[in-house]
Protein backbone atom coordinates (compact mmCIF):
# COMPACT_ATOMS: atom_id res chain seq x y z
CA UNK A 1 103.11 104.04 103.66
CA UNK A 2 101.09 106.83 105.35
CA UNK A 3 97.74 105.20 107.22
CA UNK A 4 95.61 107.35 105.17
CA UNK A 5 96.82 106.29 101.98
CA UNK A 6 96.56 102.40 103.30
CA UNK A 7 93.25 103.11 103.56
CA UNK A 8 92.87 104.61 100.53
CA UNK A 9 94.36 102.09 98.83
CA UNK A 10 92.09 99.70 101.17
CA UNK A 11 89.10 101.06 100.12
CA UNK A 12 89.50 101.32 97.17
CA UNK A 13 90.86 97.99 95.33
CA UNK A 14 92.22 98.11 91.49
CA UNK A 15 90.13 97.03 88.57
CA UNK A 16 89.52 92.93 88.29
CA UNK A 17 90.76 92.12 84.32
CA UNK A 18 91.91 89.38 83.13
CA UNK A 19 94.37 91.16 80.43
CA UNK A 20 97.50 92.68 82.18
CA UNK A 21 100.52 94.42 81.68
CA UNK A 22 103.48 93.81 84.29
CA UNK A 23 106.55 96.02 84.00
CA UNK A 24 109.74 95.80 86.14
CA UNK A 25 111.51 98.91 85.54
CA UNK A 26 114.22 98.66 87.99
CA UNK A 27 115.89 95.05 87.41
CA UNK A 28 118.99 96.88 87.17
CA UNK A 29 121.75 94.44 87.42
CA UNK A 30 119.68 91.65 88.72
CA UNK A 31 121.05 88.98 86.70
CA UNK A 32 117.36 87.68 85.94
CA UNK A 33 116.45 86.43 82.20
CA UNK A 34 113.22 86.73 80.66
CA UNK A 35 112.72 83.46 81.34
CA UNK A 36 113.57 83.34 85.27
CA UNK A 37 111.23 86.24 85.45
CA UNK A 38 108.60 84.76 83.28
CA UNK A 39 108.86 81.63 86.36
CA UNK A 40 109.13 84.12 88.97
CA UNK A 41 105.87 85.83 88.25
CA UNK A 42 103.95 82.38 87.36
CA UNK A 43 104.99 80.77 90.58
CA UNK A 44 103.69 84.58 92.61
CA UNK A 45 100.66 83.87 90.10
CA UNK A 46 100.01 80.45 91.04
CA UNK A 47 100.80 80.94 95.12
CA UNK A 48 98.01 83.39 96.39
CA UNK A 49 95.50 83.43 93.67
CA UNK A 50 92.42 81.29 92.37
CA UNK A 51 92.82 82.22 88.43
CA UNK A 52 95.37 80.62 86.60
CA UNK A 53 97.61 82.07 84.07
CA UNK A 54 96.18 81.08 79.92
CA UNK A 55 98.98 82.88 78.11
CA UNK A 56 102.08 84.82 78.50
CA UNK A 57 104.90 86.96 77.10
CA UNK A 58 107.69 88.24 77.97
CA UNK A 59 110.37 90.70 76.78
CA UNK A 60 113.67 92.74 77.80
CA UNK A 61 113.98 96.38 76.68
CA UNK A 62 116.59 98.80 77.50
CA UNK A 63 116.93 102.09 79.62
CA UNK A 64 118.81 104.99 77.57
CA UNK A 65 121.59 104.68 80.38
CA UNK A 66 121.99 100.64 79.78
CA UNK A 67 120.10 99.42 82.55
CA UNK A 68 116.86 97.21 81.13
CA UNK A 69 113.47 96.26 82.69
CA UNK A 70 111.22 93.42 81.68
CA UNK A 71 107.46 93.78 80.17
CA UNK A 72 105.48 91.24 80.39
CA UNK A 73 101.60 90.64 79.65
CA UNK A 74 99.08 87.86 80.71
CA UNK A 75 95.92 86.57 80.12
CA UNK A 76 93.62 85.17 82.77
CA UNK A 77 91.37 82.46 82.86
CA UNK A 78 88.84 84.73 85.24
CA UNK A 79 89.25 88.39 86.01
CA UNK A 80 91.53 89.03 88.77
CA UNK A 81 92.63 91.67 91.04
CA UNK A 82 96.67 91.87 90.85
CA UNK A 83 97.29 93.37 94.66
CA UNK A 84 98.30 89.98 96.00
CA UNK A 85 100.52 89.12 93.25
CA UNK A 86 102.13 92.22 94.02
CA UNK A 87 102.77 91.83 97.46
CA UNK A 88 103.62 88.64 97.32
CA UNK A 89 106.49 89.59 94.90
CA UNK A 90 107.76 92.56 97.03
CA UNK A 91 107.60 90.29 100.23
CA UNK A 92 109.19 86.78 98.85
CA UNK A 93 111.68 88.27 96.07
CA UNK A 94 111.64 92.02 96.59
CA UNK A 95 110.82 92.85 93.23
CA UNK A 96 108.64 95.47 93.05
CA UNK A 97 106.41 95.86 89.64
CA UNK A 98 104.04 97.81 88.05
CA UNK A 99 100.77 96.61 86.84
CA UNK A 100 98.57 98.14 83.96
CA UNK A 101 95.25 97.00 83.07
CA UNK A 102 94.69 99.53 80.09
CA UNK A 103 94.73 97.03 77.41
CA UNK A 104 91.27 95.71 76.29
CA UNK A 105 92.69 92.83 74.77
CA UNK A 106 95.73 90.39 74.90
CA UNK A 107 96.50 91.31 71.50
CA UNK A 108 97.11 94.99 72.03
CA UNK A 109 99.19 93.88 75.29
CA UNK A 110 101.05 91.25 73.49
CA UNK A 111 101.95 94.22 70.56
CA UNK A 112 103.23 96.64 73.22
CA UNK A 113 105.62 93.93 74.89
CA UNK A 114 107.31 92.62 71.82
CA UNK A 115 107.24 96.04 69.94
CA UNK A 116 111.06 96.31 71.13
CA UNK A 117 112.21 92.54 71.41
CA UNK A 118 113.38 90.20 69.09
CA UNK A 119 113.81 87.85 71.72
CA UNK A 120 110.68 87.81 73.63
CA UNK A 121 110.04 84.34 75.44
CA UNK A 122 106.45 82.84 74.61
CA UNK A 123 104.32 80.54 77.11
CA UNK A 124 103.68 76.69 76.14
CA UNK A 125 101.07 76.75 72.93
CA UNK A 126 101.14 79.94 73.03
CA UNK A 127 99.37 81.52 69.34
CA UNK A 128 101.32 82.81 66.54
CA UNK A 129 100.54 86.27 66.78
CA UNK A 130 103.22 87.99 64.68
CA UNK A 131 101.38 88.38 61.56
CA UNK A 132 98.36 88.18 63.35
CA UNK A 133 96.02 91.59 62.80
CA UNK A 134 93.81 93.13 65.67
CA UNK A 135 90.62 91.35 66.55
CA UNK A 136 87.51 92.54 65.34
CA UNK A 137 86.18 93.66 68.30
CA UNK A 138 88.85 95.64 68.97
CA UNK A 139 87.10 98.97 68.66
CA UNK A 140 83.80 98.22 70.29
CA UNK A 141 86.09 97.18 73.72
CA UNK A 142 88.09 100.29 73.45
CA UNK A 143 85.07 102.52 73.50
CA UNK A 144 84.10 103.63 77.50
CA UNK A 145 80.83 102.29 78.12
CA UNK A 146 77.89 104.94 77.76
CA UNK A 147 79.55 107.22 75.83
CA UNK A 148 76.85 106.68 72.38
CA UNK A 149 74.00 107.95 75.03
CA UNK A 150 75.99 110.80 76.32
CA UNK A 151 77.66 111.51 72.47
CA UNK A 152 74.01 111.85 71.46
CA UNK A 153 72.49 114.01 74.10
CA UNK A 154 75.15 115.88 73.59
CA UNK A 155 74.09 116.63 69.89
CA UNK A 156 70.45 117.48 70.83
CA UNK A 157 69.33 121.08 72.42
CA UNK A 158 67.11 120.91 75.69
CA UNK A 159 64.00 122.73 74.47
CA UNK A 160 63.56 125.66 76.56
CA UNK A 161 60.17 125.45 78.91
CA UNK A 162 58.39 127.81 79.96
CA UNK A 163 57.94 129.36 82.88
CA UNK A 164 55.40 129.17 85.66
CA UNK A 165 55.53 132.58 86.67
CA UNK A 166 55.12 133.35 82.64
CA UNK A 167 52.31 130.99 81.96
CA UNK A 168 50.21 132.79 85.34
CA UNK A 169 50.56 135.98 83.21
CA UNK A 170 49.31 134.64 79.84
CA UNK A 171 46.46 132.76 81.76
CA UNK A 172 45.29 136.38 83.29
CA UNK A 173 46.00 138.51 80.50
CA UNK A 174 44.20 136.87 78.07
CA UNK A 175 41.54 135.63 80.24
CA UNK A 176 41.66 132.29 80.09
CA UNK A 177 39.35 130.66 82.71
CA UNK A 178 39.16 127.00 84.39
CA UNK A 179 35.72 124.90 83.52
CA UNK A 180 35.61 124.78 87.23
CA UNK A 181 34.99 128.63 87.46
């Protein structure tokens, strides 16, 4: 890695969530099952961070040309950064994955993993979620913060003002004096 993009990435840290996506695309012939990554990733999880794991899934999918990568998404007790984890993955198995933190809830994450995978490999007391529908709240998370202020400005004109140099010439041709004259 270049030193300006280690600073880069340095200075500028990814998003703390507590929902997250982790995708191994190149498992290739690795051997690993969902399960022994599911461990693999809890024990990286558990090693260099302060939050701790609530829920979990985890599922195989296939490439077009037969290789497969694993998908898994987790739910934090406390938002986290994932950098660590990362690292720590790279360095003690060198397994290098991707993290996503566009989901706004578990359920959406949990959707996307098992969309593919009839055998997807649940966490301890993990919910039933297969009938489950979205959450409520679903739509007021997915909507960027601010937007109804800037959707409504958006909607109203700016009245035009006046100006100074065109009020001067109003004042003087009609006449208009000060009380102070």
């Amino acid at each position: 890695m270049s030193s300006s993009r280690t600073q880069a990435v340095q200075s500028k840290p990814p998003k703390q969530r507590s929902i997250y996506l982790i995708t191994y695309s190149q498992c290739g012939n690795s051997g690993l099952s969902r399960q022994a990554f599911a461990q693999i990733i809890l024990d990286a999880w558990n090693d260099p961070c302060l939050s701790k794991i609530i829920q979990w899934v985890v599922s195989e999918e296939m490439h077009q040309d037969g290789g497969k990568h694993f998908h898994m998404a987790l739910k934090l007790d406390k938002k986290t950064r994932w950098l660590v984890v990362r690292n720590f993955l790279d360095m003690r198995h060198g397994i290098k994955v991707n993290f996503s933190d566009k989901h706004d809830n578990y359920f959406s994450a949990y959707k996307y993993v098992v969309k593919y995978d009839a055998d997807y490999v649940l966490s301890d007391n993990h919910p039933d979620l297969t009938n489950a529908t979205a959450p409520r709240t679903t739509n007021a998370s997915q909507k960027p913060k601010g937007t109804a202020k800037k959707a409504g400005a958006a909607t109203k004109k700016k009245k035009k003002r006046i100006a100074v140099y065109n009020v001067v010439r109003i004042i003087q041709t009609k006449g208009i004096k000060t009380c102070w004259n």
